[in-house]
C-alpha atoms as a PDB file:
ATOM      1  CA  UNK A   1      -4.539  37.552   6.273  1.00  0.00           C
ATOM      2  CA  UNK A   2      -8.068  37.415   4.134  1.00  0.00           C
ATOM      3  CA  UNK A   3     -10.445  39.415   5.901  1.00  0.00           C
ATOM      4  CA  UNK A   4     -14.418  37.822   6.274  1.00  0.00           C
ATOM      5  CA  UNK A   5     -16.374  39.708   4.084  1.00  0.00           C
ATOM      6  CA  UNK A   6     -18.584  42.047   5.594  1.00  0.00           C
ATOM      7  CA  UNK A   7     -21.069  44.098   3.590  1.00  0.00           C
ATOM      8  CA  UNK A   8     -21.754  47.888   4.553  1.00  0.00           C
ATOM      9  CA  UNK A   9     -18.787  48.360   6.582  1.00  0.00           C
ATOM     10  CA  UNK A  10     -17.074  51.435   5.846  1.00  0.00           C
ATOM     11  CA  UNK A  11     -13.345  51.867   5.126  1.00  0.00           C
ATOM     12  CA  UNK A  12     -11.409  54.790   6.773  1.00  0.00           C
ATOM     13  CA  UNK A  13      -7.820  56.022   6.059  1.00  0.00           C
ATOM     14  CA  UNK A  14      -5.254  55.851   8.908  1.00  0.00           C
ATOM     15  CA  UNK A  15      -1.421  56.139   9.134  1.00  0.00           C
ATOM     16  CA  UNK A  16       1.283  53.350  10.334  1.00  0.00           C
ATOM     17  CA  UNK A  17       4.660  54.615  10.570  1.00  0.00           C
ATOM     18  CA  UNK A  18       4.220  57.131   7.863  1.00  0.00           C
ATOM     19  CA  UNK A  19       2.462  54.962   6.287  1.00  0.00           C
ATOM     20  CA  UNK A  20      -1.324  55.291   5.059  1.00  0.00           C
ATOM     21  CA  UNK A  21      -3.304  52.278   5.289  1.00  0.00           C
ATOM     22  CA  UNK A  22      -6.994  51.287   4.964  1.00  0.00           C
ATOM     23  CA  UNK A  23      -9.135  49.520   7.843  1.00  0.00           C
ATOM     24  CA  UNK A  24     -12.744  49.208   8.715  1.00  0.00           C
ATOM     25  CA  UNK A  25     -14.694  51.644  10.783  1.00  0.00           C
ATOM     26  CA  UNK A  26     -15.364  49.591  14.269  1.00  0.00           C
ATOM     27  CA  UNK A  27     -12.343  47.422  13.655  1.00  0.00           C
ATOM     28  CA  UNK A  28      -9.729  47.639  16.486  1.00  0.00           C
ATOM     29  CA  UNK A  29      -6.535  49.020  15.411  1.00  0.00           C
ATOM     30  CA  UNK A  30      -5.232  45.719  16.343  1.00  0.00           C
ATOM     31  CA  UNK A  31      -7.453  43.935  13.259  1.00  0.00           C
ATOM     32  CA  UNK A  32      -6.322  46.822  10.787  1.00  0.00           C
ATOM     33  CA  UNK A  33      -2.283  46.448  11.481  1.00  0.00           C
ATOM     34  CA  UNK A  34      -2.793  42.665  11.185  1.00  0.00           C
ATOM     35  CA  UNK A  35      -5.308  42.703   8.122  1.00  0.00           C
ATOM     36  CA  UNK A  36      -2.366  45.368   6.140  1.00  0.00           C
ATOM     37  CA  UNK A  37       0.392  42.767   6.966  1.00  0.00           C
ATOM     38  CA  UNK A  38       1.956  44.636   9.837  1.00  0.00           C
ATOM     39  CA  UNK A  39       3.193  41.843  12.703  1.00  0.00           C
ATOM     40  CA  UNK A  40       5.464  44.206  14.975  1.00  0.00           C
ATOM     41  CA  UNK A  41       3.681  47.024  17.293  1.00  0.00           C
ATOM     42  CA  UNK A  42       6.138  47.526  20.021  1.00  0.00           C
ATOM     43  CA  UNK A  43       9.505  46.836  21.000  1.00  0.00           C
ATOM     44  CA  UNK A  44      10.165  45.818  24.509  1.00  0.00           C
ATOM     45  CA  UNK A  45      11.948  48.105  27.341  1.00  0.00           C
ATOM     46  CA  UNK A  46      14.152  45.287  28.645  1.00  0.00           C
ATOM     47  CA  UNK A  47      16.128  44.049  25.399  1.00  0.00           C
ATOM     48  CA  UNK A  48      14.161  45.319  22.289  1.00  0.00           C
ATOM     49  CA  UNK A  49      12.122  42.345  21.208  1.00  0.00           C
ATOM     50  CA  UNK A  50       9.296  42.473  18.834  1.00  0.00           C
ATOM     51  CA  UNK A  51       5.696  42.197  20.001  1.00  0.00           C
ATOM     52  CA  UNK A  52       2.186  42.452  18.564  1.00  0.00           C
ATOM     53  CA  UNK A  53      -0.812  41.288  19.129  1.00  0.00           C
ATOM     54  CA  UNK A  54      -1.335  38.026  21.269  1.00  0.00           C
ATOM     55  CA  UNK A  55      -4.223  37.457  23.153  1.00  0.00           C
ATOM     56  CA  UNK A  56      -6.553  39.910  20.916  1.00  0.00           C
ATOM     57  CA  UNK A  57      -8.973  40.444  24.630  1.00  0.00           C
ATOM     58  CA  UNK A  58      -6.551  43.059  26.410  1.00  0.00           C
ATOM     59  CA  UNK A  59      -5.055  40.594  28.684  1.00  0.00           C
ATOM     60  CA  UNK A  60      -1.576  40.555  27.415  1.00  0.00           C
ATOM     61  CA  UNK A  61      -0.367  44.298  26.574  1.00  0.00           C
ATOM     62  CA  UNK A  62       1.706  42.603  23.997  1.00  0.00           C
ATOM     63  CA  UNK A  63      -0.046  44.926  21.284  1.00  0.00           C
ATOM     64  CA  UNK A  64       0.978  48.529  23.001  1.00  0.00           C
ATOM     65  CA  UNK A  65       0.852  50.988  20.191  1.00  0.00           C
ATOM     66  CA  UNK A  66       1.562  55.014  19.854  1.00  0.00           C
ATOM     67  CA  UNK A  67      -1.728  56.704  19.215  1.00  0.00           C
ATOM     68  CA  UNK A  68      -1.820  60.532  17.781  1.00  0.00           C
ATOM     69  CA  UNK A  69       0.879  60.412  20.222  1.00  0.00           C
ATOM     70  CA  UNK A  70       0.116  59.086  23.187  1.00  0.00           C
ATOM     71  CA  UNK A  71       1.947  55.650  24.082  1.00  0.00           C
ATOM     72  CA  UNK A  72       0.854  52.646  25.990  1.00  0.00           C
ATOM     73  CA  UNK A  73      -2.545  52.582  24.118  1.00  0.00           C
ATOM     74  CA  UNK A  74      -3.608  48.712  23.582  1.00  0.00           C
ATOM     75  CA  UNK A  75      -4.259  48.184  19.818  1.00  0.00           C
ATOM     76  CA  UNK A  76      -6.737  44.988  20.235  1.00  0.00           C
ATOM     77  CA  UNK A  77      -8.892  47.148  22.866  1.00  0.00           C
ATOM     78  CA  UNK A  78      -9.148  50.598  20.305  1.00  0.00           C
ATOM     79  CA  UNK A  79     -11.570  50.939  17.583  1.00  0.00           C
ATOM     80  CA  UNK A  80      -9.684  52.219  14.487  1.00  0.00           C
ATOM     81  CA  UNK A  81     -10.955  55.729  13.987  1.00  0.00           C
ATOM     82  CA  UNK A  82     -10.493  57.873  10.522  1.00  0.00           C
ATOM     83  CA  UNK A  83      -6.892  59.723  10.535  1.00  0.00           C
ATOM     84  CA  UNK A  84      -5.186  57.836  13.103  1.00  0.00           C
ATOM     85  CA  UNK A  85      -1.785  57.907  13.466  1.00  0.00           C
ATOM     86  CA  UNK A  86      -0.385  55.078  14.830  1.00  0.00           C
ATOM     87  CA  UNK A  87       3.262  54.136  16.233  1.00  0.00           C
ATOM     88  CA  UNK A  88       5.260  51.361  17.078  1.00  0.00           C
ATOM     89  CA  UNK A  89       5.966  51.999  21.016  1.00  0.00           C
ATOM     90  CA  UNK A  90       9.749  51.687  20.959  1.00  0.00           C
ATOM     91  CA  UNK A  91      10.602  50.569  24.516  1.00  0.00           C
ATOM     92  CA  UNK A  92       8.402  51.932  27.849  1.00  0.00           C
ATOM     93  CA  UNK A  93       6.441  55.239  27.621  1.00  0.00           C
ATOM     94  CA  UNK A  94       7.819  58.497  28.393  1.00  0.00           C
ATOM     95  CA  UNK A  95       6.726  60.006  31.934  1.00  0.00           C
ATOM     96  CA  UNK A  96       6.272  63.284  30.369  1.00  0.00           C
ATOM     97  CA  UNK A  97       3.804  62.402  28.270  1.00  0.00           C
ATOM     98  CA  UNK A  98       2.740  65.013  25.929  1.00  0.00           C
ATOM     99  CA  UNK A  99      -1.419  65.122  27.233  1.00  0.00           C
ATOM    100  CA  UNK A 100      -0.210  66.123  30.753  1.00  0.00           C
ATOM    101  CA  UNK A 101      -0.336  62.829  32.550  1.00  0.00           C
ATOM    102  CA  UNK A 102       2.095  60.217  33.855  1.00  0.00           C
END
């Protein structure tokens, strides 16, 4: 997917599945996964189907991603951030999530 051209922004570093990519400071992770090539974010609870982004406005949750590990994060609503590493959310979240909160 060709991305506009957009003078001054700056381009950050950050990690998909092992995997280190380059996005756009103020991008949403969303844009970045998209603009590398990457379609699948999350893999549903109920049979295992692939999801990604959608709606690209937070309405759907069909882009929940694994953030420095913590699940359930919505990729279109999060800027992308230098050194992010970033998940596929493989099914629902664990309740004993590692920050301490349900």
């Amino acid at each position: 997917m060709p991305r506009l051209d957009r003078n001054g922004d700056t381009s950050v570093s950050i990690e998909f599945e092992g995997v280190a990519i380059s996005a756009f400071e103020g991008d949403s992770v969303a844009a970045a996964l998209l603009s590398n090539g990457y379609r699948n974010f999350r893999d549903t609870p109920v049979n295992g189907a692939s999801r990604g982004a959608f709606c690209m406005m937070g309405v759907c949750f069909d882009c929940l991603v694994e953030i420095n590990g913590i699940g359930n994060i919505q990729a279109c609503m999060t800027e992308v951030r230098a050194g992010m590493h970033i998940r596929r959310q493989r099914g629902a979240r664990d309740i004993h999530a590692q920050d301490g909160s349900l």
